[in-house]
Structure formats: structure tokens, C-alpha cells
Protein backbone atom coordinates (compact mmCIF):
# COMPACT_ATOMS: atom_id res chain seq x y z
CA UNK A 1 3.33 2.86 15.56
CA UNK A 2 5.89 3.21 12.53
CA UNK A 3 8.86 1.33 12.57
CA UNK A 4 11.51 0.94 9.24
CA UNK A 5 8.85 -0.81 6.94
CA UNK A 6 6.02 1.58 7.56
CA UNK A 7 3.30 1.71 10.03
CA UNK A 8 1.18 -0.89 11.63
CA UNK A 9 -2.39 -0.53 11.58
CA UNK A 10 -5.36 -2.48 13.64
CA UNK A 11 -6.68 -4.35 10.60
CA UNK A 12 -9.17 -7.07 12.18
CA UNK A 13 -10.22 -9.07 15.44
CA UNK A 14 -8.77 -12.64 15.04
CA UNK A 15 -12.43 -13.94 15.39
CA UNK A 16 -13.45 -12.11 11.85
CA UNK A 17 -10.42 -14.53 10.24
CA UNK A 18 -11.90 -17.67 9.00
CA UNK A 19 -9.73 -20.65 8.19
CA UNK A 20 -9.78 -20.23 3.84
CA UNK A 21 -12.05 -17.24 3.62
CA UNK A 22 -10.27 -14.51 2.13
CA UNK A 23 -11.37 -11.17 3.97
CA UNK A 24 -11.05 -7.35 1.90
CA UNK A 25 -10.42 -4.23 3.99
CA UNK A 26 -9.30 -0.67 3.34
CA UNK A 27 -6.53 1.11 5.61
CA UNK A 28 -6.62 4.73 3.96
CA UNK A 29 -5.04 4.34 0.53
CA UNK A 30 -4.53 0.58 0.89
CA UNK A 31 -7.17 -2.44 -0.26
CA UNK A 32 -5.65 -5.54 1.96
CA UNK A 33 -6.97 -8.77 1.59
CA UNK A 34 -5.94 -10.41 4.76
CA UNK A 35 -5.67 -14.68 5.12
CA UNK A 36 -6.32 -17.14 7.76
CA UNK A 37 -4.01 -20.54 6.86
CA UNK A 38 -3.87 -22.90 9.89
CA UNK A 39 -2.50 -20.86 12.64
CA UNK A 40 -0.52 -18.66 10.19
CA UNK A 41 -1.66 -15.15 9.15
CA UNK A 42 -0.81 -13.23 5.70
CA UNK A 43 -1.83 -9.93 3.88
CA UNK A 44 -1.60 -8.71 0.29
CA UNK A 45 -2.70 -6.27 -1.59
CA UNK A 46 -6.21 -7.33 -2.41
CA UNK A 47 -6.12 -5.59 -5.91
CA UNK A 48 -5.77 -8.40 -8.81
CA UNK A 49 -2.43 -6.92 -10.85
CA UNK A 50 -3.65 -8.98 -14.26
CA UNK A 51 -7.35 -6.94 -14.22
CA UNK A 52 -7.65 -4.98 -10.38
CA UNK A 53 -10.79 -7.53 -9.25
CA UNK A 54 -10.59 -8.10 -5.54
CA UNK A 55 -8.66 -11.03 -4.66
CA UNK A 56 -10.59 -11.29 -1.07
CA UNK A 57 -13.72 -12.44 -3.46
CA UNK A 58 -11.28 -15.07 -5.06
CA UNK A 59 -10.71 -19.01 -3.61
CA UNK A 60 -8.30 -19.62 -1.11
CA UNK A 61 -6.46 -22.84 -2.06
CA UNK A 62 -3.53 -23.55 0.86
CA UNK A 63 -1.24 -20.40 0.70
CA UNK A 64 -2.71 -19.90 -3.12
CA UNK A 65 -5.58 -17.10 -3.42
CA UNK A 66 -6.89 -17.78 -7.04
CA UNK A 67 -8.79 -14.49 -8.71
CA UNK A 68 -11.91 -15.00 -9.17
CA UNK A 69 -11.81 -13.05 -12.90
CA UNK A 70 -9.56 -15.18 -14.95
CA UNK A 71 -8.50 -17.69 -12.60
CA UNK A 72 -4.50 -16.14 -12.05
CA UNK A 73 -2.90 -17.19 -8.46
CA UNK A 74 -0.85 -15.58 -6.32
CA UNK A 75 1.52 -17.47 -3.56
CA UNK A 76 -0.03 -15.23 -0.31
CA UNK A 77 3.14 -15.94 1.59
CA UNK A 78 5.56 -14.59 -1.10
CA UNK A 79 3.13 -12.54 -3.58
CA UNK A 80 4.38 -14.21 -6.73
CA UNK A 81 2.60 -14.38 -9.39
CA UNK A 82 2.29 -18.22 -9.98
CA UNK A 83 -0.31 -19.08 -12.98
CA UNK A 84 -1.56 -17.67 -16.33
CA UNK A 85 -3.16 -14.55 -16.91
CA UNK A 86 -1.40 -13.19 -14.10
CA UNK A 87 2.55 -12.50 -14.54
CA UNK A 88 3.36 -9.06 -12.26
CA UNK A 89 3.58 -10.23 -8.38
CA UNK A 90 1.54 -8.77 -5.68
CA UNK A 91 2.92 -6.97 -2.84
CA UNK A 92 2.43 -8.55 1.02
CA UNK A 93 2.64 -7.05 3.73
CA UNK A 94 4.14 -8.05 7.32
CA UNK A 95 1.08 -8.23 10.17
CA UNK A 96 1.19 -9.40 13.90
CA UNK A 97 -0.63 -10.74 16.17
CA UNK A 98 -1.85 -8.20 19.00
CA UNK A 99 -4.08 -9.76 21.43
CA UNK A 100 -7.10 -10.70 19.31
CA UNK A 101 -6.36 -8.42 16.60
CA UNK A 102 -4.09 -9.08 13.53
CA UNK A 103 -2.53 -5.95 12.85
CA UNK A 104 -0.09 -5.01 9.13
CA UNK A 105 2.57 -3.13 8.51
CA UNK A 106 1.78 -0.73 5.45
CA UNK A 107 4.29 1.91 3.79
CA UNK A 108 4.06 5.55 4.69
């Protein structure tokens, strides 16, 4: 389904979303790290924009993902860049719940 921001894709079953536990996938072109926070659910780019490590093998601190390379955070919710070595933001993405499946909205 497309809609103004792009089209949403199935991205994971709800049960594969651990509270803290950053989890990687690919969608085509896209690396998407996805996050479980309480009840809430987020998506980034999973792709470190300091050195391109995957930020799904970083630590999830609250709505923080740290990289597990040189230690630069990102805000999940926002994608800012929030910490030393990291200064460029990361893009997020919007995702939905659909059933048991989180689904996210990536560009055309």
C-alpha cells in the first residue's frame, strides 16, 4: 500500500520485538533497525551515519540506540544525532501496528 510518505511494508511479527533488543532487517534497498520501547514501536535506518556499523547490533538505552563502534547515539524517536562521534542524524521511519505485525512506511 503507498500512501504520501512512501509505501508500507510487512517488516516483522510483534512476537520477534523484544522489549530493548534492537532487531536489523532489509526491505529491498533499505537496512531498518526496528525497536521495541514499552508498548511503543520505532524504526530507523539501521546504518551508523558516523562509520555505517549496524545500529541493530548496538545497546538500546530507553529511546537511545548507542553504536556499538564508537559509542555515538541516536534519539530512535526523532533520529538525532545526540553524542560524540556521531553528528549527521539518522532517518526514521513511520510503522504501524497490523494485527501482530509491525509494518513501516519506506520512500519509493
Amino acid at each position: 500500500m503507498t500512501d504520501d510518505q512512501g509505501t508500507w511494508h510487512e517488516a516483522a511479527a510483534l512476537s520477534a520485538l523484544t522489549e530493548g533488543e534492537p532487531y536489523g532487517i532489509e526491505i529491498g534497498r533499505h537496512h531498518v533497525a526496528l525497536y521495541r520501547v514499552g508498548n511503543e514501536y520505532y524504526a530507523t535506518s539501521n546504518i551508523c551515519t558516523h562509520a555505517e556499523a549496524l545500529l541493530s547490533d548496538g545497546i538500546l538505552e530507553g529511546c537511545e540506540i548507542e553504536c556499538p563502534l564508537h559509542m555515538g547515539r541516536f534519539d530512535i524517536r526523532t533520529g538525532e544525532a545526540l553524542t560524540s562521534p556521531v553528528e549527521i542524524d539518522i532517518r526514521t521511519y513511520p510503522v504501524r501496528v497490523a494485527g501482530d505485525r509491525l509494518e513501516v512506511c519506506l520512500p519509493v
